[in-house]
N, C-alpha and C. Protein backbone atom coordinates (compact mmCIF):
# COMPACT_ATOMS: atom_id res chain seq x y z
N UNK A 1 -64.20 -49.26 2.80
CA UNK A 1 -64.69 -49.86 4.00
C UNK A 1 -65.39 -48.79 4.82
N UNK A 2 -66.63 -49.34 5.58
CA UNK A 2 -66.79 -48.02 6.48
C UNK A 2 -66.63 -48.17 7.82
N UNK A 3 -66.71 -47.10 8.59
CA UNK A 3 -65.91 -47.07 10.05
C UNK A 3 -67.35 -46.36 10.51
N UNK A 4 -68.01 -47.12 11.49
CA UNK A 4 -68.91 -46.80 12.10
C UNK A 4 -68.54 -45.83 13.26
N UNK A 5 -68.45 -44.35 14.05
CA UNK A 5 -67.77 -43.80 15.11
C UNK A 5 -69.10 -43.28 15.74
N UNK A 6 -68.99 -43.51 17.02
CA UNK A 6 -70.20 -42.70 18.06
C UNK A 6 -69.07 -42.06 18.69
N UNK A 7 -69.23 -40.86 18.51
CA UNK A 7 -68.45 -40.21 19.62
C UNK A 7 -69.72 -39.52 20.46
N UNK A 8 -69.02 -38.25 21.61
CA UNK A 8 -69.89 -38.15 22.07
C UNK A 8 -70.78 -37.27 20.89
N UNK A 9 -70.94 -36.47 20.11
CA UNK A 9 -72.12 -35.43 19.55
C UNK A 9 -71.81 -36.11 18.06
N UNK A 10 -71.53 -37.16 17.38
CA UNK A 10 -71.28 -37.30 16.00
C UNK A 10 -71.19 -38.90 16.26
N UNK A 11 -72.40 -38.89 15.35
CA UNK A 11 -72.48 -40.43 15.29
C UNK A 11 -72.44 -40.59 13.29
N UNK A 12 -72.24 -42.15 12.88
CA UNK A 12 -72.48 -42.24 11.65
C UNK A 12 -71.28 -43.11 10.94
N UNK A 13 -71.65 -43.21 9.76
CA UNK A 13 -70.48 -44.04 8.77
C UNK A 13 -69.50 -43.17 8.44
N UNK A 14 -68.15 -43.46 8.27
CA UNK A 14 -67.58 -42.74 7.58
C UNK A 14 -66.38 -44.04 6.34
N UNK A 15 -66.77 -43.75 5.06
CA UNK A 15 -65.62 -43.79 4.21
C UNK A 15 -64.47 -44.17 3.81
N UNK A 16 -63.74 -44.98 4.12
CA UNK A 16 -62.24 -44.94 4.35
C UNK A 16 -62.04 -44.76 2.33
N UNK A 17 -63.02 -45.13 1.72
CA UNK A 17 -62.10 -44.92 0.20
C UNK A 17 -62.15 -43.74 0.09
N UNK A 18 -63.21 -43.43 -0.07
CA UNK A 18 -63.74 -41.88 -0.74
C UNK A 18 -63.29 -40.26 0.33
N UNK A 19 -63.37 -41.22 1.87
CA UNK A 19 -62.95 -40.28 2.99
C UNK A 19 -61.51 -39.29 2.94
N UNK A 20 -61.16 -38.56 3.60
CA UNK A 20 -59.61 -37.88 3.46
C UNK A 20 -59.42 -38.06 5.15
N UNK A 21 -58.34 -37.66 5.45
CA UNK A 21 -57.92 -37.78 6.82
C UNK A 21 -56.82 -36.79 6.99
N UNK A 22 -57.04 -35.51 7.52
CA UNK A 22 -56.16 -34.37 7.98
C UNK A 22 -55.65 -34.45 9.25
N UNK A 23 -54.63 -33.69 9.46
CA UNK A 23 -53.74 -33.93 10.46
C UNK A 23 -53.98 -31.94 11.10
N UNK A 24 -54.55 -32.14 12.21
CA UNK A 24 -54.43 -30.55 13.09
C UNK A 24 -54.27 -30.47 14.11
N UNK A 25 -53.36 -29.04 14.17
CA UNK A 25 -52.11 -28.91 15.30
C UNK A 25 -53.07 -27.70 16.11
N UNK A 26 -52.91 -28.03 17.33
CA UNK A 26 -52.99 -26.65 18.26
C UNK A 26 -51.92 -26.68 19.05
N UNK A 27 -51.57 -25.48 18.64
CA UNK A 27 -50.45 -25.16 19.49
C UNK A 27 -50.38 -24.65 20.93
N UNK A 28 -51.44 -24.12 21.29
CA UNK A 28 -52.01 -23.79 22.81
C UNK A 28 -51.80 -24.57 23.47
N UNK A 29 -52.67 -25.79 23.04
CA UNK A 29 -53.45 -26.73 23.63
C UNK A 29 -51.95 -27.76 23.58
N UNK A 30 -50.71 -27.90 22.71
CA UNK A 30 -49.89 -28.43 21.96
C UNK A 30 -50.46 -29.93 22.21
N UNK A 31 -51.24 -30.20 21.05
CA UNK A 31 -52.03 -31.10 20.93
C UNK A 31 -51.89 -31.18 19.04
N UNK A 32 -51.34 -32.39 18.56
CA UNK A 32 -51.85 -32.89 16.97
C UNK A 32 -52.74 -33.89 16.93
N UNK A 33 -53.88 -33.70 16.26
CA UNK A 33 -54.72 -34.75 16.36
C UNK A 33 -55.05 -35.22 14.80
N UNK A 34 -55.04 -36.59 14.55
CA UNK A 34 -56.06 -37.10 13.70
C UNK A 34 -57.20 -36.90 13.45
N UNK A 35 -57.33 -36.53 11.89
CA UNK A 35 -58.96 -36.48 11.84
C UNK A 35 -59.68 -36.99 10.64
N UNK A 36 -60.95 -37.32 11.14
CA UNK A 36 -61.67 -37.60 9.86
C UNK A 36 -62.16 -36.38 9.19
N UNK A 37 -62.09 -36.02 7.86
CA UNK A 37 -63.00 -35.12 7.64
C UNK A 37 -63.97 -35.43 6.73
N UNK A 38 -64.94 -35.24 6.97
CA UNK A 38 -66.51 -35.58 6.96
C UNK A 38 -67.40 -34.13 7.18
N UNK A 39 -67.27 -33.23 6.60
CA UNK A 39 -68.26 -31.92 7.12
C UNK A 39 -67.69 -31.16 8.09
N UNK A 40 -66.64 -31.58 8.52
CA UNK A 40 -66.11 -31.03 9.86
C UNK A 40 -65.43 -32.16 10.39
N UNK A 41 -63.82 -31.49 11.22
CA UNK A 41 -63.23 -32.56 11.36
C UNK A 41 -63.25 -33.26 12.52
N UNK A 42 -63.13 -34.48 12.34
CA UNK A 42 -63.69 -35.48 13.49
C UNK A 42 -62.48 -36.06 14.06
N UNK A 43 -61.91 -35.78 15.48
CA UNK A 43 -60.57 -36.23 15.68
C UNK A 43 -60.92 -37.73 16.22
N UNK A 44 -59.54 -38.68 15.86
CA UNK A 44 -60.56 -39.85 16.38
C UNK A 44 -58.55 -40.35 17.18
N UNK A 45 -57.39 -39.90 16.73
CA UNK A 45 -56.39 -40.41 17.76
C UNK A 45 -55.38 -39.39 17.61
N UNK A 46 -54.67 -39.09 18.44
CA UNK A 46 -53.98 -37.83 19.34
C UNK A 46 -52.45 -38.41 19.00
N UNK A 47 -51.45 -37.19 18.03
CA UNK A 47 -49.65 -37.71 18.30
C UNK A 47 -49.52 -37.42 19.28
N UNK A 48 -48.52 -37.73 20.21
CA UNK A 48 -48.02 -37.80 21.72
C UNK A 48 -46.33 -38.10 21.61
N UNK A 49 -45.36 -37.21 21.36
CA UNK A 49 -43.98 -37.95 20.98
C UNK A 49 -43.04 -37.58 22.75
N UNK A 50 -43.97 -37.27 23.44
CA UNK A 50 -43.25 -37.10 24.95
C UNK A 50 -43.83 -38.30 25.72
N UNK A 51 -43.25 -38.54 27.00
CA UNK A 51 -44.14 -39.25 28.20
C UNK A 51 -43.85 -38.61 29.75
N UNK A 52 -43.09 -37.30 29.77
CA UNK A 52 -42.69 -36.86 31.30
C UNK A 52 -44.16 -35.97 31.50
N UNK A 53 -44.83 -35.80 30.97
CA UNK A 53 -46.56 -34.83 31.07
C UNK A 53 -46.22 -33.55 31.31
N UNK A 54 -44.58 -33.04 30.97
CA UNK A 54 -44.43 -31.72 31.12
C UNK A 54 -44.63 -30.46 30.32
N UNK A 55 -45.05 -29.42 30.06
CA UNK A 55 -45.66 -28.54 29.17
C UNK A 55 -43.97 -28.21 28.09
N UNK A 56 -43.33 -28.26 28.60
CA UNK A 56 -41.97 -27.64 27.97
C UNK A 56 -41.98 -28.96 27.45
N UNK A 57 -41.75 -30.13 27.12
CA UNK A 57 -41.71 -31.49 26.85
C UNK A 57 -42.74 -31.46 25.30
N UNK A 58 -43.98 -30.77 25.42
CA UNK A 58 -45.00 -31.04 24.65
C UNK A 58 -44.28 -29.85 23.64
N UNK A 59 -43.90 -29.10 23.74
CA UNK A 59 -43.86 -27.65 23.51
C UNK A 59 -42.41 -28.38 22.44
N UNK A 60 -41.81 -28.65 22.87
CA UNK A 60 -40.37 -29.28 21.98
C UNK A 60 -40.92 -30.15 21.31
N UNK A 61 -41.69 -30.81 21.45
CA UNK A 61 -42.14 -32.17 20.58
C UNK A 61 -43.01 -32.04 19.15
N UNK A 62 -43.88 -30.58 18.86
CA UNK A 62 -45.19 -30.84 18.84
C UNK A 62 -44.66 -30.31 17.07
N UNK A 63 -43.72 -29.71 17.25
CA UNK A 63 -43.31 -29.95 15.48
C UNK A 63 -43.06 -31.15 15.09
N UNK A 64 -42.25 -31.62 16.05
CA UNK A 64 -41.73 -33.15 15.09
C UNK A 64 -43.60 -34.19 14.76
N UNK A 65 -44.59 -34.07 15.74
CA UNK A 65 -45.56 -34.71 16.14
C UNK A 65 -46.52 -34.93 14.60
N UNK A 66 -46.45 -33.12 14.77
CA UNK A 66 -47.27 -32.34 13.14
C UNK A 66 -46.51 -33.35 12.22
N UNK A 67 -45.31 -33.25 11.93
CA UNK A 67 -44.87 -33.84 10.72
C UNK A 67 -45.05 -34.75 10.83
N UNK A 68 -45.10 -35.82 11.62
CA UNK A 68 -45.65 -37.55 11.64
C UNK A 68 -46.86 -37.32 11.42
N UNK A 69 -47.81 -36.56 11.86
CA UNK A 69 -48.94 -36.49 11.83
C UNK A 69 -49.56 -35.95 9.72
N UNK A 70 -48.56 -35.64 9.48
CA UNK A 70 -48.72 -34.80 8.11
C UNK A 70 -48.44 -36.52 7.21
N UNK A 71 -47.35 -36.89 7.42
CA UNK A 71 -46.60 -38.23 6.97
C UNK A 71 -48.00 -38.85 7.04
N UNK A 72 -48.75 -39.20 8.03
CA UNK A 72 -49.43 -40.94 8.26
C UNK A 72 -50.56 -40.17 6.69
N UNK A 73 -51.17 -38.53 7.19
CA UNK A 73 -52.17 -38.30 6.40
C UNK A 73 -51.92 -38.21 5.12
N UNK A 74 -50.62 -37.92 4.35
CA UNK A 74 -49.99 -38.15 3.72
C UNK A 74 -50.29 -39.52 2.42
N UNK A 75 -49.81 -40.77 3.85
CA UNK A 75 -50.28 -41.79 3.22
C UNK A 75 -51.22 -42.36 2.86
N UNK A 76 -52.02 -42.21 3.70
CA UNK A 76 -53.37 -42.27 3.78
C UNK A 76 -54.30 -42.39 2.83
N UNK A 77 -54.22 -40.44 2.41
CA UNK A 77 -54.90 -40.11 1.37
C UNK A 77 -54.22 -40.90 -0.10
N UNK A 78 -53.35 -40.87 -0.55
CA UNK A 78 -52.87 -40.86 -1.20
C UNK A 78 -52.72 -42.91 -1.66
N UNK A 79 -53.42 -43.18 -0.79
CA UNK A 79 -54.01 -44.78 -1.14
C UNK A 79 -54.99 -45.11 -2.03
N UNK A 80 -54.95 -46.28 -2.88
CA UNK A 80 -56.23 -46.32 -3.42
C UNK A 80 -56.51 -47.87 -3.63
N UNK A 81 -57.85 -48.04 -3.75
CA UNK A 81 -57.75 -49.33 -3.74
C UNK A 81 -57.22 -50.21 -5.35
């Protein structure tokens, strides 16, 4: 199937058979994001396993986040039609 995405600087089709979908962590930022990869990775939805918006909150969470985030890509890829 393809997934049409305009973001703001990356527009275009992307893939879902042939596509892969990686999971990357910043830990700075403690941010895991979804991504398409397509040439470069295209984040398109964010793990979030807190809701108090506190930095120590994100900071405890952001391993467990990665590994859900590893799990979905996990499945993902590993689909076929």
């Amino acid at each position: 199937m393809q997934i049409n995405q305009q973001f703001e600087f990356v527009k275009g089709p992307f893939d879902t058979e042939t596509g892969e979908l990686v999971c990357v962590q910043n830990s700075t930022h403690t941010r895991v994001d979804l991504c398409f990869k397509a040439n470069m990775n295209i984040p398109f939805a964010q793990i979030k396993l807190f809701d108090d918006g506190l930095y120590v909150s994100a900071k405890a969470t952001i391993n467990d986040a990665y590994a859900l985030g590893q799990e979905i890509c996990k499945r993902w890829n590993s689909f076929k039609k």
